[in-house]
Protein backbone atom coordinates (compact mmCIF):
# COMPACT_ATOMS: atom_id res chain seq x y z
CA UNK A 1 19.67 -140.35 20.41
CA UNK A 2 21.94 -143.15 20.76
CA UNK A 3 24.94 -141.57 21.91
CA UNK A 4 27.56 -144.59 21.14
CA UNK A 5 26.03 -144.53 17.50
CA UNK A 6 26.41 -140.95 16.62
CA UNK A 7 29.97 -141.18 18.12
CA UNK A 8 31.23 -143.74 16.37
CA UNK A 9 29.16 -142.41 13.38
CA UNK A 10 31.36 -138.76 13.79
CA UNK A 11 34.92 -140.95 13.96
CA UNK A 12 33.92 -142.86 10.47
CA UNK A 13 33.06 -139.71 8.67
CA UNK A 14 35.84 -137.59 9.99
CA UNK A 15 38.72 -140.71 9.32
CA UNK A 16 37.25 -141.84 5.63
CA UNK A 17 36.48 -137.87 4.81
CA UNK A 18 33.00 -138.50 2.89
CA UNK A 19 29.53 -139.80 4.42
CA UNK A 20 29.55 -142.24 1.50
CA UNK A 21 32.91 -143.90 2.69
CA UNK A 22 31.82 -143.86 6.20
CA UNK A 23 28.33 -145.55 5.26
CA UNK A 24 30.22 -147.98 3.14
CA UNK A 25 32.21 -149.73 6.36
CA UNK A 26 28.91 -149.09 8.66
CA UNK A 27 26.09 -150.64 6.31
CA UNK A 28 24.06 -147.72 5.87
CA UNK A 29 23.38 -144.90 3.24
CA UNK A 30 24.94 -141.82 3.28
CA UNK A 31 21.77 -139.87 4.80
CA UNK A 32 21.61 -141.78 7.95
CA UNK A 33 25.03 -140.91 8.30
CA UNK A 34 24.21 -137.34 7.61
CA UNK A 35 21.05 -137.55 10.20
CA UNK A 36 23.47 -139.02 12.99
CA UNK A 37 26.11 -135.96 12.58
CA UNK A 38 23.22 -134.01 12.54
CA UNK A 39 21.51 -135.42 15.48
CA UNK A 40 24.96 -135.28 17.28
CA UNK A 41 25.54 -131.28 16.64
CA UNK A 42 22.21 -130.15 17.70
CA UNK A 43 22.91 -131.98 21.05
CA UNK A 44 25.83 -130.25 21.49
CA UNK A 45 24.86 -127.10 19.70
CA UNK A 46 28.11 -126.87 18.12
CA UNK A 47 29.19 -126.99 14.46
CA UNK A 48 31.67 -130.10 14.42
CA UNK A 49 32.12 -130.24 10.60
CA UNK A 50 32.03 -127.79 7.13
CA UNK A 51 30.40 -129.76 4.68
CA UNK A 52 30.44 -128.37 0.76
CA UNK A 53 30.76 -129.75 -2.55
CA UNK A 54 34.18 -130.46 -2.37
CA UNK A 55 34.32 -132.46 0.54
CA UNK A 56 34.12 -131.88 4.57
CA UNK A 57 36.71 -130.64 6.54
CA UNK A 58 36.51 -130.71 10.91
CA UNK A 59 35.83 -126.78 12.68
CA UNK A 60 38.26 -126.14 15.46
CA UNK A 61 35.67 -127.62 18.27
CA UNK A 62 35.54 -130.49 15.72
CA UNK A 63 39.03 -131.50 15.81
CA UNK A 64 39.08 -130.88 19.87
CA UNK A 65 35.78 -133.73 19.85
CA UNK A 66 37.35 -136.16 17.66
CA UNK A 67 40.49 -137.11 20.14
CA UNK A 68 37.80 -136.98 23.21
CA UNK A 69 35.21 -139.26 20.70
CA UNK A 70 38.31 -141.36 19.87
CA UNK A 71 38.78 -141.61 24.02
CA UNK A 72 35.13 -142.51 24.46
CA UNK A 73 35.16 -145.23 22.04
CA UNK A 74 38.19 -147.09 23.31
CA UNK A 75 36.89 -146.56 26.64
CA UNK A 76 33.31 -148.47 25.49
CA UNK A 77 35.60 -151.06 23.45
CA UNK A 78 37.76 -151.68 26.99
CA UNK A 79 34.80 -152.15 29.18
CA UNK A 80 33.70 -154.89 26.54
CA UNK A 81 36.89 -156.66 26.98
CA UNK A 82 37.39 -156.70 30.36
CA UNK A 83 33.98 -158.73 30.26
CA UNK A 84 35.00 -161.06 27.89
CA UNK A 85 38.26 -161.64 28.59
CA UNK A 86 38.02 -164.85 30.33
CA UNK A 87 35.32 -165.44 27.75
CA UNK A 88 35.92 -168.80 24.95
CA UNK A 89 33.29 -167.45 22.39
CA UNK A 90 33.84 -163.33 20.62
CA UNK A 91 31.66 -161.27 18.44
CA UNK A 92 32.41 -158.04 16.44
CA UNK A 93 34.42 -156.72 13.57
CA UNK A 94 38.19 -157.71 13.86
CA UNK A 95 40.28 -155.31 11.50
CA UNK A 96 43.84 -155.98 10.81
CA UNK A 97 46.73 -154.31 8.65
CA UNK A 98 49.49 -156.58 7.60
CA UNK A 99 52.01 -156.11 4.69
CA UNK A 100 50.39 -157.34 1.31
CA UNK A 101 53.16 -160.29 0.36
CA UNK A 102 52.82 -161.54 3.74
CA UNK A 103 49.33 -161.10 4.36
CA UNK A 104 48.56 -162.84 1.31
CA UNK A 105 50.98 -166.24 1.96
CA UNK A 106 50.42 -166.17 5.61
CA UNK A 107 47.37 -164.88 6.94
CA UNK A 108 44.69 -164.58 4.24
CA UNK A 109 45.17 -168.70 4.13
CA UNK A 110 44.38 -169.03 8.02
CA UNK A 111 41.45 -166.59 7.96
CA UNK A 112 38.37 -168.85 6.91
CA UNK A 113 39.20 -171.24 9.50
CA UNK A 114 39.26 -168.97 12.36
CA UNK A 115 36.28 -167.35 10.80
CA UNK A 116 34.82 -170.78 11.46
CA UNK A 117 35.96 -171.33 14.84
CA UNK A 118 34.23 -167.50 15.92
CA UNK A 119 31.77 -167.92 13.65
CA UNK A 120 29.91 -164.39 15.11
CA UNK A 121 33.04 -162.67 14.22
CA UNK A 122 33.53 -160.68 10.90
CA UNK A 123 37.21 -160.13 9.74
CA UNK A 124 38.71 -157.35 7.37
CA UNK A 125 41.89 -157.14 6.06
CA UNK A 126 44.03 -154.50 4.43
CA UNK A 127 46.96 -155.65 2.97
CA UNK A 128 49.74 -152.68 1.96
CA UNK A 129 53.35 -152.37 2.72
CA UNK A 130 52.46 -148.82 3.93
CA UNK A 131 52.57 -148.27 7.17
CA UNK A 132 49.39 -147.52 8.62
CA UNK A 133 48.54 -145.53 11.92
CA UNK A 134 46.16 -148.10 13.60
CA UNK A 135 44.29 -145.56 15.80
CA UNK A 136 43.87 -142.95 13.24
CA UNK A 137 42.64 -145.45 10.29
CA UNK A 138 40.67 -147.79 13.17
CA UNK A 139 42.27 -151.29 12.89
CA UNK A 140 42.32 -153.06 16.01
CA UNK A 141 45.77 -154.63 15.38
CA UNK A 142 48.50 -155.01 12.79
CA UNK A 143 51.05 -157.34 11.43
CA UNK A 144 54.64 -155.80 11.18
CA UNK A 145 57.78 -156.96 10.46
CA UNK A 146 61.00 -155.21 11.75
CA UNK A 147 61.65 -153.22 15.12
CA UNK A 148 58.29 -151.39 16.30
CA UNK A 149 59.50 -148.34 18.01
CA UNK A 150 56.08 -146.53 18.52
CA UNK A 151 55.44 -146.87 22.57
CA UNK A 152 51.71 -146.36 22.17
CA UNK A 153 51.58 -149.43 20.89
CA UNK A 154 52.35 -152.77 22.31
CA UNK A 155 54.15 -155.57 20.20
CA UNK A 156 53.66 -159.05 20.42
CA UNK A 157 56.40 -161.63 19.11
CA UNK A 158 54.95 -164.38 16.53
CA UNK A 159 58.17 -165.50 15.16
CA UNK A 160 61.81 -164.76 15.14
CA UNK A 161 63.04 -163.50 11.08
CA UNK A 162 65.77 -162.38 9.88
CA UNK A 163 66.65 -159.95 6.66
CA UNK A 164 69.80 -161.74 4.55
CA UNK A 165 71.36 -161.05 1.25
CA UNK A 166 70.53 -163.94 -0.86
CA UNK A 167 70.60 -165.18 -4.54
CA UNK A 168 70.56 -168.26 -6.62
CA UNK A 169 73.21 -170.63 -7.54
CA UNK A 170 73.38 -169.78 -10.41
CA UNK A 171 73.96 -166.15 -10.70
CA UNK A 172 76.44 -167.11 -7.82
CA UNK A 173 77.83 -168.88 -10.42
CA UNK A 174 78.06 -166.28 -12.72
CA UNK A 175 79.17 -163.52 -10.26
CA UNK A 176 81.52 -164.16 -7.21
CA UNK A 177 79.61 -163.96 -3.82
CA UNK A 178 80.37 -161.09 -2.14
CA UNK A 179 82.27 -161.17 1.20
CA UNK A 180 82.20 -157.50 2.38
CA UNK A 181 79.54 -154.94 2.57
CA UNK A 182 81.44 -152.71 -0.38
CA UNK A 183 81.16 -155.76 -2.45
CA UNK A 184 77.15 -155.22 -3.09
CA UNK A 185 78.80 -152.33 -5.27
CA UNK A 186 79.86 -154.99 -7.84
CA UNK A 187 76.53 -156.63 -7.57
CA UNK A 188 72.90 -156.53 -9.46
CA UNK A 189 71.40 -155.76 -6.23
CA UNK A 190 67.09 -155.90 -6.84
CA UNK A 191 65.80 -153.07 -4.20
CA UNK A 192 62.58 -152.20 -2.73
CA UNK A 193 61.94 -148.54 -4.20
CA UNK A 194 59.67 -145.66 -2.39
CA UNK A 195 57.17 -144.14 -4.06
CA UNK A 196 58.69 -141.54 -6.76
CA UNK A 197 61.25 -144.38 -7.91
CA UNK A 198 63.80 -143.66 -4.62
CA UNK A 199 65.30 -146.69 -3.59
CA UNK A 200 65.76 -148.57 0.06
CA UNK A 201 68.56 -148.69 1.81
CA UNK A 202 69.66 -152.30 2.90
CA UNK A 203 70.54 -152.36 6.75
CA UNK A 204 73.47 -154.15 8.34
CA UNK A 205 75.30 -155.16 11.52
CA UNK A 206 78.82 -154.11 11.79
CA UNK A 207 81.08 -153.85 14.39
CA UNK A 208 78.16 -153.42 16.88
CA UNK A 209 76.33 -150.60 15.03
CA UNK A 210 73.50 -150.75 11.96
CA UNK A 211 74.87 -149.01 8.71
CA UNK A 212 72.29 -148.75 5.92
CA UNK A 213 74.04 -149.37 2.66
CA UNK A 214 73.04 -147.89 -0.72
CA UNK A 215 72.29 -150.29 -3.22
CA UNK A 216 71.66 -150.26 -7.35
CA UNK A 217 70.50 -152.40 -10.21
CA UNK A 218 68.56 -152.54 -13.16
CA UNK A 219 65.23 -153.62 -11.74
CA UNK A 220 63.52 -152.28 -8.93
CA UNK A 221 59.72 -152.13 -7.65
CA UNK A 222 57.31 -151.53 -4.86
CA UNK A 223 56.15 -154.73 -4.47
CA UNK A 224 58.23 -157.94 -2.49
CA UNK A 225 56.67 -160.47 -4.11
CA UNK A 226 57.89 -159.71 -7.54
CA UNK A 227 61.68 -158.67 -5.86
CA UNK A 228 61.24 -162.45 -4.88
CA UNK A 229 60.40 -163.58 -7.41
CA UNK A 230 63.36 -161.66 -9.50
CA UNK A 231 65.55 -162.85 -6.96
CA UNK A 232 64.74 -166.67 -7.85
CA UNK A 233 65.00 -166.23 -11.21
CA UNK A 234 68.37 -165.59 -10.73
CA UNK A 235 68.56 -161.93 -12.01
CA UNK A 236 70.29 -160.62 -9.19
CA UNK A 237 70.61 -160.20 -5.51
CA UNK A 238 68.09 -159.23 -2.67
CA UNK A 239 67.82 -158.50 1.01
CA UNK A 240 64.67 -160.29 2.00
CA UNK A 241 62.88 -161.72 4.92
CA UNK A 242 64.04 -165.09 6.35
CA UNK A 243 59.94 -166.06 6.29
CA UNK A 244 59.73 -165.45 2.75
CA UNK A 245 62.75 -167.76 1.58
CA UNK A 246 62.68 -170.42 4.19
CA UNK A 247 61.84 -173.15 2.61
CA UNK A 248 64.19 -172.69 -1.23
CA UNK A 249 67.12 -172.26 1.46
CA UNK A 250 66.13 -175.86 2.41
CA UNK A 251 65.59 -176.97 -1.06
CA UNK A 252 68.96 -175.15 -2.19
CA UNK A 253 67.17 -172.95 -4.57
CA UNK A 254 68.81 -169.93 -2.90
CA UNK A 255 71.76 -169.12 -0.54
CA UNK A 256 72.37 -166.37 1.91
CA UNK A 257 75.77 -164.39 1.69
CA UNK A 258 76.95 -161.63 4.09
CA UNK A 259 74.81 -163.11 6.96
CA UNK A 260 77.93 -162.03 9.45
CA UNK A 261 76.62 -158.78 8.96
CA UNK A 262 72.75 -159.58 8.86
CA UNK A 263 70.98 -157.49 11.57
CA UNK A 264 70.30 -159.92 14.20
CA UNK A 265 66.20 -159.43 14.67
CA UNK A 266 63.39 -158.33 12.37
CA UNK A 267 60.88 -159.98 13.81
CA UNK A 268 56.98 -161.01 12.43
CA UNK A 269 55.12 -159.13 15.07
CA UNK A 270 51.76 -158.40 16.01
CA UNK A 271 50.95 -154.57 17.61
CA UNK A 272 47.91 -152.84 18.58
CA UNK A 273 47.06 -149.62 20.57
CA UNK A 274 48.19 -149.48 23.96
CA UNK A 275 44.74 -150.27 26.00
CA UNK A 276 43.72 -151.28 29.31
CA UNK A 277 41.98 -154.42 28.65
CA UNK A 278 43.28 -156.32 25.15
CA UNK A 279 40.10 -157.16 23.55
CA UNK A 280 39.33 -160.90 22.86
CA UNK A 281 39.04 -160.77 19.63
CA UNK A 282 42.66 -159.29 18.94
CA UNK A 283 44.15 -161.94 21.98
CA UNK A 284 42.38 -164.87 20.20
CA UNK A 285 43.69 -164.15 16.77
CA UNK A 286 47.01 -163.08 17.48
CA UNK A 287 47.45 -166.98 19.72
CA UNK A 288 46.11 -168.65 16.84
CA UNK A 289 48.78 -167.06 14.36
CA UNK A 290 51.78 -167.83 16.76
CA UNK A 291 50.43 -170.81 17.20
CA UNK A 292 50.10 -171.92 13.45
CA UNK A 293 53.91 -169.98 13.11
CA UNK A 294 55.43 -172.00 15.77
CA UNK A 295 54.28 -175.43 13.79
CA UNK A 296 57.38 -176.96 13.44
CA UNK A 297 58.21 -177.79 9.57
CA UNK A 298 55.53 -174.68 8.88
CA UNK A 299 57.95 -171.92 7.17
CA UNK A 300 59.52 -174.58 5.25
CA UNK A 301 56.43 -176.30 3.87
C-alpha cells in the first residue's frame, strides 16, 4: 500500500466529510476512496472512522491520527520544497483563499498568465469573505486584508491599504461631510452585515487607541462589491478599502472624510502555515502578485 496515498486519502475524507467530496478534489470515485481508508485501517488494525447513512464521523484513535497524518503530510510537502527551492520551474496543485471582491478584480485576472509561465502547475481558487482556517480546509496560502494575528501563520506584505470613510460628491452635496466620529450618527452609513442581518462595526484611530463605531442605514449586505457599488451611486457612505477606490479618488468620483481617524494599516497580505521550507509554488506566486501590485499607476488603472 502506498502509504503517502492512503494518508492524504484519510485527510480529504475526514476535512470534506463524504468519500464523494473527497474523490471530487482527488480525481477518483468514491470506492477507491473507500478501498484506500480501508486499506489504511487494516494496516493499522484500528477503526479510524464510523461510516452510516448519514454521513461519517472520526473514532477517538481517528481524531488522534488525523493531527499526526496532518504532521506527516506537511513533513512530505517540506522535504519537496527544500528541493526545489532554488528550483526556476514548479509542479503541483497551488490552492489559495482570498476574499471574493478582491479575488475577483485582482487575482482571478493574473491567474492564466502565471498558469502559463508554470505551465505543470494547476491553480484553485476559493473566493469568500469568510475566513477560512488554511490548515484545516488544506489551502496552501491565503489572501487577507487587515492585521493577521494568528502566529501559526506567517504574513507576507503585498501592498500597503488603508480603510477610509468615503462617498460621492454628490451626496456630499446633499449632506454635510462629517468631521467627528459622532457625526456618522447623522449619516446613511452602507455597512457590511454578518450573517443573521448583524451589522459591522467600522474601526478607527483616536487618540492612540482603535474604537469600533456602530453604524446604521437603510441598505446593508454581505457582499463589498455591491456596498461599492452603493457607495458610488451616491446613496450613502462607506468604510472601504483604499485598493478598491483608488483609482475614482483620482478621477474625483469619490472623496475620503474622517481620514484623521483612519486606522493607519490594513494591509493586502499574503499568509500561509508556518513551515520549515516555504514551498515554491506559494514563494513564486506570492512574488509575482507583489510584483504586479507594486506596478506603479496599477491600483489606479
Amino acid at each position: 500500500m502506498d502509504r503517502y496515498t492512503a494518508l492524504h486519502s484519510f485527510v480529504l475524507v475526514a476535512d470534506h466529510g463524504s468519500f464523494a467530496a473527497a474523490a471530487l478534489v482527488e480525481g477518483v470515485t468514491p470506492v477507491v476512496m473507500g478501498r484506500r481508508l480501508d486499506m489504511l485501517e487494516r494496516h493499522l488494525g484500528v477503526k479510524l472512522m464510523h461510516r452510516s447513512t448519514r454521513g461519517l464521523s472520526l473514532t477517538d484513535l481517528g481524531e488522534q491520527y488525523l493531527e499526526r497524518a496532518r504532521g506527516l503530510l506537511r513533513d512530505f510537502a517540506e522535504a519537496d520544497a527544500s528541493i526545489t527551492h532554488g528550483s526556476h520551474s514548479v509542479s503541483g496543485h497551488l490552492v489559495v483563499s482570498a476574499p471574493a471582491a478582491f479575488g475577483r478584480r485582482h487575482i482571478a485576472p493574473h491567474a492564466p498568465a502565471f498558469q502559463a509561465r508554470y505551465p505543470e502547475l494547476n491553480l484553485s481558487f476559493n473566493l469568500t469573505d469568510s475566513v477560512v482556517d488554511l490548515v484545516r480546509q488544506g489551502y496552501d496560502m491565503g489572501i487577507r486584508i487587515g492585521e493577521v494575528t494568528d502566529p501559526n501563520y506567517v504574513a507576507v506584505k503585498l501592498f500597503p491599504n488603508r480603510r477610509v470613510v468615503c462617498g460621492s460628491p454628490d451626496y456630499f452635496l446633499r449632506h454635510p461631510a462629517p468631521q467627528a466620529l459622532e457625526d456618522l450618527a447623522q449619516h446613511n452609513c452602507l455597512a457590511f452585515n454578518l450573517q443573521g442581518g448583524q451589522q459591522r462595526g467600522w474601526t478607527f484611530l483616536r487618540d492612540g487607541k482603535q474604537v469600533a463605531v456602530k453604524v446604521s442605514g437603510n441598505l446593508d449586505c454581505n457582499d463589498g462589491e455591491l456596498l461599492y457599488d452603493w457607495v458610488k451611486q451616491g446613496l450613502g457612505i462607506g468604510w472601504r478599502s483604499t485598493w478598491e477606490i483608488q483609482a475614482e479618488l483620482k478621477r474625483g468620483q469619490l472623496v475620503t472624510v474622517l481620514d484623521q481617524f483612519a486606522v493607519p494599516a490594513y494591509d493586502i497580505q499574503a499568509v500561509y502555515p508556518q513551515q520549515r521550507y516555504l514551498p515554491a509554488k506559494v514563494r513564486f506566486f506570492i512574488d509575482y502578485l507583489k510584483a504586479i501590485y507594486n506596478t506603479p499607476g496599477y491600483w489606479e488603472g
